[in-house]
PDB file of N, CA and C in Angstrom:
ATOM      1  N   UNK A   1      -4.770   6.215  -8.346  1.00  0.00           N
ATOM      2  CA  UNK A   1      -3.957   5.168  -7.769  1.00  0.00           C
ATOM      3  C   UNK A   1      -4.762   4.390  -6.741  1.00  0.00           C
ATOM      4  N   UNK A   2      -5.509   5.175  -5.947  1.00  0.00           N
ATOM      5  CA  UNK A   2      -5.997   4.209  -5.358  1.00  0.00           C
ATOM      6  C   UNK A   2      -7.310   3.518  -5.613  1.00  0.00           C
ATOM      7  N   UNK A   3      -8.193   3.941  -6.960  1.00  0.00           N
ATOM      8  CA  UNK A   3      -8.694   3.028  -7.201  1.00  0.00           C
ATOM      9  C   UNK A   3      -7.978   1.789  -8.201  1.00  0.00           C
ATOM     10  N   UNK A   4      -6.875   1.882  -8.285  1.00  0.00           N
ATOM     11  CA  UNK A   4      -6.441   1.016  -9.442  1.00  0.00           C
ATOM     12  C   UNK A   4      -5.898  -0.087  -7.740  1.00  0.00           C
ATOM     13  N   UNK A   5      -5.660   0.332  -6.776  1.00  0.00           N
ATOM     14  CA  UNK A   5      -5.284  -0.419  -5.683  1.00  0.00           C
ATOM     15  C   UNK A   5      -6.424  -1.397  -5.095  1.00  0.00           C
ATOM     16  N   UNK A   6      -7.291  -0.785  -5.233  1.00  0.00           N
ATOM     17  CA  UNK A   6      -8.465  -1.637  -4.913  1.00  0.00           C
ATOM     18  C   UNK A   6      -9.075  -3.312  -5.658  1.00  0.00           C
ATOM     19  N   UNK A   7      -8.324  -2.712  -7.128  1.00  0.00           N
ATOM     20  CA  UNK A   7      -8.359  -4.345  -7.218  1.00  0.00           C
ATOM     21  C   UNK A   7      -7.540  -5.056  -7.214  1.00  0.00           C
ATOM     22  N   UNK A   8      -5.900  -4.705  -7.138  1.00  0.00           N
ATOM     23  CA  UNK A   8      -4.691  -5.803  -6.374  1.00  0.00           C
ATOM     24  C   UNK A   8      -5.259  -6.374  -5.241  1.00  0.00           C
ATOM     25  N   UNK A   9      -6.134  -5.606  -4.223  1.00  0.00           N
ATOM     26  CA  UNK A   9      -6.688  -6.436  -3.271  1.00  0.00           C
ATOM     27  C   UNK A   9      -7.772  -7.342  -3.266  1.00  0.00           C
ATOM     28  N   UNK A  10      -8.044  -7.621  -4.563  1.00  0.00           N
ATOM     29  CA  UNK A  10      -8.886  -8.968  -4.935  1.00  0.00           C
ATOM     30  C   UNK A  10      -7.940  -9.669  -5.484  1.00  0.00           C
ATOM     31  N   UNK A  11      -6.721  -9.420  -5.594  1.00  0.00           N
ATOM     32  CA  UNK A  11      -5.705 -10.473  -6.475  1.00  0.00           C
ATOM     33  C   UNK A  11      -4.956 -11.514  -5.135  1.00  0.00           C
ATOM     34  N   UNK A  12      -5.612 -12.233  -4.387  1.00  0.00           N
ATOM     35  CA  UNK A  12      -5.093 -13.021  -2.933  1.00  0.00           C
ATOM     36  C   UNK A  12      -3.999 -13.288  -3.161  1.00  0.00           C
ATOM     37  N   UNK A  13      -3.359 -14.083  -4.341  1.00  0.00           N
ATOM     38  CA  UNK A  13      -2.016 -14.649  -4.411  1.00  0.00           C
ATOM     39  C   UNK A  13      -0.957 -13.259  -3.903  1.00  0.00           C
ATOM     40  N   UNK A  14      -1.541 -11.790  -4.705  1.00  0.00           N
ATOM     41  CA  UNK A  14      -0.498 -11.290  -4.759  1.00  0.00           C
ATOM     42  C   UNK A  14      -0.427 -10.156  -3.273  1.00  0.00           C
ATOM     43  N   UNK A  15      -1.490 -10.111  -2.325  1.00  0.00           N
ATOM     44  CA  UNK A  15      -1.882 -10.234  -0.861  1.00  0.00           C
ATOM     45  C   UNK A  15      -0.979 -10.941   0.085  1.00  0.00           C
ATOM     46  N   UNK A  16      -1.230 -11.953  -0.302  1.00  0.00           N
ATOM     47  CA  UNK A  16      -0.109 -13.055   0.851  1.00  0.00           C
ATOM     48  C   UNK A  16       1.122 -12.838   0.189  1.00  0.00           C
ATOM     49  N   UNK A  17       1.444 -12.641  -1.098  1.00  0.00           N
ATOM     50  CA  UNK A  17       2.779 -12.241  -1.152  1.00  0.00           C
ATOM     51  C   UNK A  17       3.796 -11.335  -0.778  1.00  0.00           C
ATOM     52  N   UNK A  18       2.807  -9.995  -0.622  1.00  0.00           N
ATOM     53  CA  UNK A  18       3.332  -9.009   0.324  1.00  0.00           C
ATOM     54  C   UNK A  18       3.154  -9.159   1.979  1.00  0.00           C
ATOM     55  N   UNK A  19       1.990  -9.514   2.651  1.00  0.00           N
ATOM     56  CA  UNK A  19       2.267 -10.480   3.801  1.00  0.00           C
ATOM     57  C   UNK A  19       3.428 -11.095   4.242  1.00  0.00           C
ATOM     58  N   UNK A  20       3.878 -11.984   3.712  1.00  0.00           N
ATOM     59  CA  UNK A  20       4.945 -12.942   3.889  1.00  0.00           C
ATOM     60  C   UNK A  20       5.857 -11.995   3.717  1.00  0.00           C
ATOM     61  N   UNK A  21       6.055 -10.846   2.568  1.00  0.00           N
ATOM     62  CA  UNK A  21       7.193 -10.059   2.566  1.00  0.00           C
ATOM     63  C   UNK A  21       7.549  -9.812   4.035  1.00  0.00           C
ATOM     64  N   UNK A  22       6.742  -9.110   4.578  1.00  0.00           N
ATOM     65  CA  UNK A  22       6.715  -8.432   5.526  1.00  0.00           C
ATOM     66  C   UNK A  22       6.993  -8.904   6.535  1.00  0.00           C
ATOM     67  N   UNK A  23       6.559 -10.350   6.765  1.00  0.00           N
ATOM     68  CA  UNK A  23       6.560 -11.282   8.055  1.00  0.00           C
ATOM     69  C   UNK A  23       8.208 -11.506   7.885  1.00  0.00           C
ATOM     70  N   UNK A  24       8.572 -12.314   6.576  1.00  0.00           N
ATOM     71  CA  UNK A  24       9.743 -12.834   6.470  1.00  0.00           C
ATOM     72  C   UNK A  24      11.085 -11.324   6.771  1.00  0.00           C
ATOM     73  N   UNK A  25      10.598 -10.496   6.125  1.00  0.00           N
ATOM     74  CA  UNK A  25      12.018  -9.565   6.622  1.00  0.00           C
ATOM     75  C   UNK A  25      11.930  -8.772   7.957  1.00  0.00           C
ATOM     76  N   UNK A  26      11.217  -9.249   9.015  1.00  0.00           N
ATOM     77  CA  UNK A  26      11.416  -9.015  10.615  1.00  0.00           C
ATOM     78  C   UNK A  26      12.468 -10.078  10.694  1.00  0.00           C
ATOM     79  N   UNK A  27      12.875 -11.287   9.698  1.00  0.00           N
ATOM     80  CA  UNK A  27      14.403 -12.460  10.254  1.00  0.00           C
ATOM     81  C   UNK A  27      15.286 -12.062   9.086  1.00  0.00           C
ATOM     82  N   UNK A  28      14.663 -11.878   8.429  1.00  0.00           N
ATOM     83  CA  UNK A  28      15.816 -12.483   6.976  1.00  0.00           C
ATOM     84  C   UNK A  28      16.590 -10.707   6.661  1.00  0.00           C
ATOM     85  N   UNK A  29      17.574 -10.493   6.543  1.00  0.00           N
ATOM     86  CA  UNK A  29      18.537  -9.075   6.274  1.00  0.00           C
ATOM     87  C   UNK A  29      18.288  -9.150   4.900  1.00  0.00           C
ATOM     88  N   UNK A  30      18.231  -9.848   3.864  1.00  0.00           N
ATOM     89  CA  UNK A  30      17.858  -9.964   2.462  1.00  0.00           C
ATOM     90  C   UNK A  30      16.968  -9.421   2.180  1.00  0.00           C
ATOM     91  N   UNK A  31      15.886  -9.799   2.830  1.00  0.00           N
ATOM     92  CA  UNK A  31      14.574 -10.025   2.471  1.00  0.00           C
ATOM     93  C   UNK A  31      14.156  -8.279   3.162  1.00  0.00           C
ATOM     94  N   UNK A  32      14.475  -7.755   4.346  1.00  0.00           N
ATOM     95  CA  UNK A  32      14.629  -6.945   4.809  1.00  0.00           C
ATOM     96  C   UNK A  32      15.098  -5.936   3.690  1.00  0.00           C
ATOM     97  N   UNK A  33      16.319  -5.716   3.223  1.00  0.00           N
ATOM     98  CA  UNK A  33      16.747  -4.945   2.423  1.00  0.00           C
ATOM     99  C   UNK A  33      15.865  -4.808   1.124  1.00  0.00           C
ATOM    100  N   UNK A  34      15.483  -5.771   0.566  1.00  0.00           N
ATOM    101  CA  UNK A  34      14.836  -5.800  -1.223  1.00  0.00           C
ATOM    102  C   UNK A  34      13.591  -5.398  -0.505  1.00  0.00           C
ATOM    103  N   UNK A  35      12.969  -5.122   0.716  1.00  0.00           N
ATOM    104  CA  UNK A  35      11.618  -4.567   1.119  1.00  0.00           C
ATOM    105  C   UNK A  35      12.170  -3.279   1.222  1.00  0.00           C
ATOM    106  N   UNK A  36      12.735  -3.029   1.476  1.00  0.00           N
ATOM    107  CA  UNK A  36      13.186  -1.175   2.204  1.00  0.00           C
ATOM    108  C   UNK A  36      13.451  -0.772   0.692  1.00  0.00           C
ATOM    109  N   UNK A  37      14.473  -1.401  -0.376  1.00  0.00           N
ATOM    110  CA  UNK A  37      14.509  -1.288  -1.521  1.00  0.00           C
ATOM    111  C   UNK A  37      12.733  -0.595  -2.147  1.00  0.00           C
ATOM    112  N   UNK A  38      12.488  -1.924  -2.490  1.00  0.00           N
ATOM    113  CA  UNK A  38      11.119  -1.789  -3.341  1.00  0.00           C
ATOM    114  C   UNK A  38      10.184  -0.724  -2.662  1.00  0.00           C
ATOM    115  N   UNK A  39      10.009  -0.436  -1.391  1.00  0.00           N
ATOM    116  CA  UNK A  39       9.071   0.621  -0.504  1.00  0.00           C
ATOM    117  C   UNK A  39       9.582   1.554  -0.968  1.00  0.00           C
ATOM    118  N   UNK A  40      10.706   2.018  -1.025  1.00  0.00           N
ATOM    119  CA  UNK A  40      11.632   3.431  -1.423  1.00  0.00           C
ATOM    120  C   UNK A  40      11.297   3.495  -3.015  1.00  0.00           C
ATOM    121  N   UNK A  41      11.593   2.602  -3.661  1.00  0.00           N
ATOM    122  CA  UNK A  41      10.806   2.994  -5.247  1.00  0.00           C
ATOM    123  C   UNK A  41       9.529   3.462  -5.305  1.00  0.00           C
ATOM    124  N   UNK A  42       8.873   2.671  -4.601  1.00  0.00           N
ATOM    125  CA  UNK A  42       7.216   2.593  -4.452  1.00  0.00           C
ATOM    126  C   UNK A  42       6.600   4.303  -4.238  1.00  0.00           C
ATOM    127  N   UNK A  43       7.703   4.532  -3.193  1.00  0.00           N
ATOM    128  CA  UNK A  43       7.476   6.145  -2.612  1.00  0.00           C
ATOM    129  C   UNK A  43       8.129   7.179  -3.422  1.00  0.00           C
ATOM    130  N   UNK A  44       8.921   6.815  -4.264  1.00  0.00           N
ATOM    131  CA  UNK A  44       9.524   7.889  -5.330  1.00  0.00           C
ATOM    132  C   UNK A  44       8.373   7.725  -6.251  1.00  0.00           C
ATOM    133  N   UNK A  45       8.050   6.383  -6.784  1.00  0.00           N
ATOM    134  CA  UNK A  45       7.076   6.941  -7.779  1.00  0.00           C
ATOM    135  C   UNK A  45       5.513   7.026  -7.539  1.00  0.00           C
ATOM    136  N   UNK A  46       4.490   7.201  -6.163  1.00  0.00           N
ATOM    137  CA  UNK A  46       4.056   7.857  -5.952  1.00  0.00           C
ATOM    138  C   UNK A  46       4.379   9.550  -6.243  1.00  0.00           C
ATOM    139  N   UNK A  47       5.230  10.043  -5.345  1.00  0.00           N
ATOM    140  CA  UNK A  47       5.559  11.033  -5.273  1.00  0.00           C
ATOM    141  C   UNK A  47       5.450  11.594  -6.474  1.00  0.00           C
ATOM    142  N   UNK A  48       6.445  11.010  -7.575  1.00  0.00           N
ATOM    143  CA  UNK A  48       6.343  11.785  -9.172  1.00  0.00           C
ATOM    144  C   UNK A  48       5.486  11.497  -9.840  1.00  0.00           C
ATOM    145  N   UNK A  49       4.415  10.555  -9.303  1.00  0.00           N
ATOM    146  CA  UNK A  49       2.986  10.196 -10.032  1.00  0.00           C
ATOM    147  C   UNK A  49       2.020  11.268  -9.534  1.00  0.00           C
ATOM    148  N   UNK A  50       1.715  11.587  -8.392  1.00  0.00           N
ATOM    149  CA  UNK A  50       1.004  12.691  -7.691  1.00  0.00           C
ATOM    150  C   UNK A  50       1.057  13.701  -7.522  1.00  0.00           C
ATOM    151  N   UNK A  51       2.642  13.687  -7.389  1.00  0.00           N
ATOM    152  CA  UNK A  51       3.081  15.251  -7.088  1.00  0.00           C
ATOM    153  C   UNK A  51       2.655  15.649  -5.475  1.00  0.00           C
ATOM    154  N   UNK A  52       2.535  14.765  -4.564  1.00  0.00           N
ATOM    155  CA  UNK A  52       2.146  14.413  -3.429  1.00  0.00           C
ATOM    156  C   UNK A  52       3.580  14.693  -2.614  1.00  0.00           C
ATOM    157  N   UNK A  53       3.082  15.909  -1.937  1.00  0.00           N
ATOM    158  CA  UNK A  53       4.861  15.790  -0.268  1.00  0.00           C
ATOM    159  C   UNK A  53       4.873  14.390   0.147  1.00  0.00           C
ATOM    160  N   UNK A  54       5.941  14.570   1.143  1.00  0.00           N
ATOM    161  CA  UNK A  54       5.989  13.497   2.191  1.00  0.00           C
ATOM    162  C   UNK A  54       4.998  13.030   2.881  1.00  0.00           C
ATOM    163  N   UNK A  55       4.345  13.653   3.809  1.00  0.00           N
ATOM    164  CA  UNK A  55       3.252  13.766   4.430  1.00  0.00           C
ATOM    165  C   UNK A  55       2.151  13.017   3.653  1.00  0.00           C
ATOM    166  N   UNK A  56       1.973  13.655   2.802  1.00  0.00           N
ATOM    167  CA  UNK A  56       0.249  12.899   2.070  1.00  0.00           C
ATOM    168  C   UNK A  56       1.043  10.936   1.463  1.00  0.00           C
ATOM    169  N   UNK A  57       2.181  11.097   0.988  1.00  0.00           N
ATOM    170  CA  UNK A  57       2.379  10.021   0.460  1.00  0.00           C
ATOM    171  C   UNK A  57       2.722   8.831   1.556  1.00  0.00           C
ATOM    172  N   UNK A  58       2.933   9.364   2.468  1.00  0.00           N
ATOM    173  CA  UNK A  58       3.206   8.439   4.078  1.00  0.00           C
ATOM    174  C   UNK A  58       1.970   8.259   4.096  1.00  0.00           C
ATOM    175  N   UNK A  59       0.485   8.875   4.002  1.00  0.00           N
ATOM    176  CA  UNK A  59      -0.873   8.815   4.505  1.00  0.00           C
ATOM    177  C   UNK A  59      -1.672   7.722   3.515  1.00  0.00           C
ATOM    178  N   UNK A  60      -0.372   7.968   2.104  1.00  0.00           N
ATOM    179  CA  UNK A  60      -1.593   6.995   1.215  1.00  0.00           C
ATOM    180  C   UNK A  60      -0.969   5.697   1.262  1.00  0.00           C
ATOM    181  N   UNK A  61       0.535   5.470   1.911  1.00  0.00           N
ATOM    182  CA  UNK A  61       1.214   4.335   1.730  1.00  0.00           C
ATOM    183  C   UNK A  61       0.512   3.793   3.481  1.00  0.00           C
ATOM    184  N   UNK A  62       0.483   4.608   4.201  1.00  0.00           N
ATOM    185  CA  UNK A  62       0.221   3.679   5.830  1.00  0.00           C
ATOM    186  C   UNK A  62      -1.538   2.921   5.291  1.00  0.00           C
ATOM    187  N   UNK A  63      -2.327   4.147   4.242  1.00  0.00           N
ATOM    188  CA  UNK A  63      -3.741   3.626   4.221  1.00  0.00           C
ATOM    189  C   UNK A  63      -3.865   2.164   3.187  1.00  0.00           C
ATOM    190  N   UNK A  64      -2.493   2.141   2.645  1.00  0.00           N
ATOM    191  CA  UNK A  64      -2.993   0.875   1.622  1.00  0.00           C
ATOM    192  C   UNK A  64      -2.632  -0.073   2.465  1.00  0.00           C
ATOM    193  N   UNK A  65      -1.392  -0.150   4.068  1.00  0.00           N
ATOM    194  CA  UNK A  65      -0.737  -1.134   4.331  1.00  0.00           C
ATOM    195  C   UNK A  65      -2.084  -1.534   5.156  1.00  0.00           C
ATOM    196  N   UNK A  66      -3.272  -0.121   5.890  1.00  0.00           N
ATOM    197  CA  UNK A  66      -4.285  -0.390   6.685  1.00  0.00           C
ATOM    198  C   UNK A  66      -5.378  -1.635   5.631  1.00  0.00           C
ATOM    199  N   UNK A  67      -5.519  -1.289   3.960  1.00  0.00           N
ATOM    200  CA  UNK A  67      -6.157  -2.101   3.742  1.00  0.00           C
ATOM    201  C   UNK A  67      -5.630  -3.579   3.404  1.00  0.00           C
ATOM    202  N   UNK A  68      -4.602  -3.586   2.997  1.00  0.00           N
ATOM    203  CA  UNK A  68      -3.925  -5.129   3.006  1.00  0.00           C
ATOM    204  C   UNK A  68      -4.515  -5.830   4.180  1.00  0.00           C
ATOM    205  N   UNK A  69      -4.406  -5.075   5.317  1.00  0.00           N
ATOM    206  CA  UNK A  69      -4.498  -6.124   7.061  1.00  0.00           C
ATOM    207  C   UNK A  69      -5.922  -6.366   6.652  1.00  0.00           C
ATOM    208  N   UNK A  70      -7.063  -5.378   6.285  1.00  0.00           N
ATOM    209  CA  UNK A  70      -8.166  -5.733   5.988  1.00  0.00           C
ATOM    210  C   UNK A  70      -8.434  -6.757   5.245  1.00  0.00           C
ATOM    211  N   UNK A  71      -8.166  -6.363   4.045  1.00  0.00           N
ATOM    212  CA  UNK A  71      -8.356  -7.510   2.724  1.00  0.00           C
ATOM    213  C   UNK A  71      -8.118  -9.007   3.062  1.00  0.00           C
ATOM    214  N   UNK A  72      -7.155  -9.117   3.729  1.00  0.00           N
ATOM    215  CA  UNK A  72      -6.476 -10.672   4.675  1.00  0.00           C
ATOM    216  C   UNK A  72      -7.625 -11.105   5.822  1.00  0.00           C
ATOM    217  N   UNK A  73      -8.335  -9.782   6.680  1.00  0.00           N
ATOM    218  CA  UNK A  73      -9.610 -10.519   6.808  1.00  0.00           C
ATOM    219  C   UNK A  73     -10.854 -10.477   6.263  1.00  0.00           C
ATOM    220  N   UNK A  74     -10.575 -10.294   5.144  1.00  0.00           N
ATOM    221  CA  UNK A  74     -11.501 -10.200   4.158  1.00  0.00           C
ATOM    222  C   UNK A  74     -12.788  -9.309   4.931  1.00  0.00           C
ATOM    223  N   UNK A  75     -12.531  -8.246   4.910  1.00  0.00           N
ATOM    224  CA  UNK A  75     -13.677  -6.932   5.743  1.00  0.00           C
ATOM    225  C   UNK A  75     -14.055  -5.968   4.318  1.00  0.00           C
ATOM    226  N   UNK A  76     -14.937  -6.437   3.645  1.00  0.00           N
ATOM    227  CA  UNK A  76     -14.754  -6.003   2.143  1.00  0.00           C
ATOM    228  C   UNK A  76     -15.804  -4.422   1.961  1.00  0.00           C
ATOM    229  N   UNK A  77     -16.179  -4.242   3.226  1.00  0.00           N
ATOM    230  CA  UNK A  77     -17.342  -2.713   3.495  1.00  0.00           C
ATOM    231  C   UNK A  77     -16.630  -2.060   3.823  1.00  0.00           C
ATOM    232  N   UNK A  78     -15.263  -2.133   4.705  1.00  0.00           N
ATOM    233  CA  UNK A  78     -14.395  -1.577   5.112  1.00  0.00           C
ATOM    234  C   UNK A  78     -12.917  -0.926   4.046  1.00  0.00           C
ATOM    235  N   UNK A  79     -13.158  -2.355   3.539  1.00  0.00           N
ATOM    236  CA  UNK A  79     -11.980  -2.182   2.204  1.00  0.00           C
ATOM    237  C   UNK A  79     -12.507  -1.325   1.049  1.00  0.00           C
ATOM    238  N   UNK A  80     -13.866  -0.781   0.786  1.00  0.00           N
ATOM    239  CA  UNK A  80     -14.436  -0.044  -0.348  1.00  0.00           C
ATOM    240  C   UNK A  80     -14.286   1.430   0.435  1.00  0.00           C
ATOM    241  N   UNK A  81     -14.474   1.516   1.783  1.00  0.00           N
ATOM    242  CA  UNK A  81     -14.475   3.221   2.367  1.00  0.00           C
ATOM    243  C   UNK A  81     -13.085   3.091   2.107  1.00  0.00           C
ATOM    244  N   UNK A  82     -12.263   2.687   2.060  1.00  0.00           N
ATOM    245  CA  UNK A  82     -11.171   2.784   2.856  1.00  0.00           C
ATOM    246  C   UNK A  82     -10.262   3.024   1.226  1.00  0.00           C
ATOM    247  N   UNK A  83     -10.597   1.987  -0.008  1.00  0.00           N
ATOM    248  CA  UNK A  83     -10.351   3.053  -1.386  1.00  0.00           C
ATOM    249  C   UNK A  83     -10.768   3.901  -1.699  1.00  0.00           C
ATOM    250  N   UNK A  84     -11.875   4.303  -1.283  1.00  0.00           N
ATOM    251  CA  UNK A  84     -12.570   5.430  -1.428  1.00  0.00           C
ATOM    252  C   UNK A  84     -11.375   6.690  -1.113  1.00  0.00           C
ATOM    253  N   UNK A  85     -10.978   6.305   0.330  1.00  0.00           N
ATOM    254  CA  UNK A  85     -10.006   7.338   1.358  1.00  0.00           C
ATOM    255  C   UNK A  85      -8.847   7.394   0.847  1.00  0.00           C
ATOM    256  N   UNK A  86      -8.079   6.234  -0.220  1.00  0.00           N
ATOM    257  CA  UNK A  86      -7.046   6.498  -0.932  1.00  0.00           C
ATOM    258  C   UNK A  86      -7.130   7.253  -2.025  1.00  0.00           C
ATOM    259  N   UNK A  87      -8.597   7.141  -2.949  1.00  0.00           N
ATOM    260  CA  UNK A  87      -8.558   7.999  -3.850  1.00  0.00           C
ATOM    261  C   UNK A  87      -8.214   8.913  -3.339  1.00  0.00           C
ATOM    262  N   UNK A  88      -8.583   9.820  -2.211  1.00  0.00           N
ATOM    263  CA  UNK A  88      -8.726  11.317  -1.485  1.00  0.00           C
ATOM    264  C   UNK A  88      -7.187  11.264  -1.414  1.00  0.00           C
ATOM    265  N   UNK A  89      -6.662  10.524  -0.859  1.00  0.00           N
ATOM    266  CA  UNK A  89      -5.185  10.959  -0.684  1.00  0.00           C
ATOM    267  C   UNK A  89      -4.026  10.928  -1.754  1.00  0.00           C
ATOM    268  N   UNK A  90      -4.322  10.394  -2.562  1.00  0.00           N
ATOM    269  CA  UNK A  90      -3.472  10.430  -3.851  1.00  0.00           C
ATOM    270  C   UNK A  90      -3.383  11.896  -4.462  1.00  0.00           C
ATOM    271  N   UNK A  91      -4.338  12.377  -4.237  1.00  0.00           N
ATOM    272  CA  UNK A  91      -4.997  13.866  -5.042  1.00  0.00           C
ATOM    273  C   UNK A  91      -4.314  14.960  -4.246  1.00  0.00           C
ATOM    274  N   UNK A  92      -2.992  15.377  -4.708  1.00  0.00           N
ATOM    275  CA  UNK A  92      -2.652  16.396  -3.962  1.00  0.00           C
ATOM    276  C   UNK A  92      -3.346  17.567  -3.818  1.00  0.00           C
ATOM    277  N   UNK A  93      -4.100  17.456  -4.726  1.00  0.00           N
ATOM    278  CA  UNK A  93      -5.212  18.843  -4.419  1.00  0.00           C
ATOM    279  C   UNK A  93      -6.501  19.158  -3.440  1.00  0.00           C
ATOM    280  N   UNK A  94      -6.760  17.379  -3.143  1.00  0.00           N
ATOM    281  CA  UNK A  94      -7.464  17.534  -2.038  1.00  0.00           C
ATOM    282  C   UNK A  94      -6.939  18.102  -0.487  1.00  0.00           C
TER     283      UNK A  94
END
Protein backbone atom coordinates (compact mmCIF):
# COMPACT_ATOMS: atom_id res chain seq x y z
CA UNK A 1 0.00 0.00 0.00
CA UNK A 2 2.35 2.26 0.50
CA UNK A 3 4.25 1.89 -2.38
CA UNK A 4 1.19 1.98 -4.57
CA UNK A 5 0.73 5.56 -2.43
CA UNK A 6 3.72 6.92 -3.62
CA UNK A 7 2.56 7.45 -6.94
CA UNK A 8 -1.00 9.17 -6.14
CA UNK A 9 1.54 11.65 -4.93
CA UNK A 10 2.76 12.42 -8.38
CA UNK A 11 -0.92 12.61 -9.46
CA UNK A 12 -1.12 16.87 -8.35
CA UNK A 13 -4.71 17.19 -9.50
CA UNK A 14 -5.62 14.45 -7.17
CA UNK A 15 -3.16 16.19 -4.14
CA UNK A 16 -4.96 19.48 -4.15
CA UNK A 17 -8.04 17.61 -4.19
CA UNK A 18 -7.61 16.15 -0.93
CA UNK A 19 -6.03 19.52 0.30
CA UNK A 20 -9.02 21.49 -0.37
CA UNK A 21 -10.94 18.49 1.18
CA UNK A 22 -9.47 19.20 4.18
CA UNK A 23 -9.24 23.00 4.14
CA UNK A 24 -12.94 23.19 3.00
CA UNK A 25 -14.47 20.87 5.86
CA UNK A 26 -12.83 23.07 8.87
CA UNK A 27 -16.40 25.49 7.35
CA UNK A 28 -18.54 23.38 5.43
CA UNK A 29 -20.67 20.41 7.90
CA UNK A 30 -21.11 18.56 4.41
CA UNK A 31 -17.99 18.55 3.38
CA UNK A 32 -16.91 17.76 7.01
CA UNK A 33 -19.13 14.73 7.21
CA UNK A 34 -18.35 12.94 3.48
CA UNK A 35 -14.49 13.48 4.95
CA UNK A 36 -15.09 11.67 8.34
CA UNK A 37 -17.27 9.34 6.01
CA UNK A 38 -14.58 8.45 3.37
CA UNK A 39 -11.49 8.46 6.29
CA UNK A 40 -13.63 5.79 8.18
CA UNK A 41 -13.85 3.59 4.92
CA UNK A 42 -10.32 4.34 4.15
CA UNK A 43 -9.46 2.88 7.78
CA UNK A 44 -11.74 -0.18 7.56
CA UNK A 45 -10.18 -1.12 4.47
CA UNK A 46 -6.69 -0.68 5.43
CA UNK A 47 -7.37 -2.60 8.37
CA UNK A 48 -8.92 -5.71 6.30
CA UNK A 49 -6.23 -5.14 3.66
CA UNK A 50 -3.31 -5.52 6.30
CA UNK A 51 -4.67 -7.02 8.98
CA UNK A 52 -3.05 -4.00 10.78
CA UNK A 53 -4.61 -2.91 14.73
CA UNK A 54 -5.52 0.46 15.39
CA UNK A 55 -2.32 1.67 16.33
CA UNK A 56 -0.19 0.71 13.18
CA UNK A 57 -3.14 1.87 10.86
CA UNK A 58 -3.35 5.45 12.70
CA UNK A 59 0.71 5.37 12.01
CA UNK A 60 0.26 4.57 8.29
CA UNK A 61 -2.78 6.97 7.83
CA UNK A 62 -0.97 10.13 10.05
CA UNK A 63 2.41 9.04 7.66
CA UNK A 64 0.56 9.42 4.30
CA UNK A 65 -1.31 12.76 5.65
CA UNK A 66 2.78 13.67 6.73
CA UNK A 67 3.53 12.99 2.98
CA UNK A 68 0.67 14.84 1.22
CA UNK A 69 2.01 18.24 3.32
CA UNK A 70 5.31 17.17 1.68
CA UNK A 71 4.38 16.36 -1.83
CA UNK A 72 2.47 20.06 -1.85
CA UNK A 73 6.00 21.29 -1.19
CA UNK A 74 7.22 19.27 -3.46
CA UNK A 75 10.28 17.80 -0.93
CA UNK A 76 10.61 14.72 -3.24
CA UNK A 77 14.01 13.07 -0.99
CA UNK A 78 11.81 13.33 1.78
CA UNK A 79 8.69 11.93 0.05
CA UNK A 80 10.81 8.59 -1.17
CA UNK A 81 12.11 7.91 2.82
CA UNK A 82 9.00 8.63 3.90
CA UNK A 83 7.24 5.66 1.28
CA UNK A 84 9.79 3.79 2.08
CA UNK A 85 8.37 4.23 6.05
CA UNK A 86 4.84 3.42 4.78
CA UNK A 87 5.86 0.35 3.18
CA UNK A 88 7.20 -0.61 6.91
CA UNK A 89 3.96 0.26 8.34
CA UNK A 90 1.46 -1.39 6.26
CA UNK A 91 3.26 -4.79 7.11
CA UNK A 92 1.76 -5.94 10.19
CA UNK A 93 4.54 -8.14 10.63
CA UNK A 94 7.02 -5.63 10.82
Amino acid sequence: MGRAYKSLLDDKATLQMQLQMWAAACHDDEVRQLARDRVSGLWRQVMRLSGADDQRVMQFLAAGMLLNVMAAMDLPRIREQLGEALTGLSDPSA
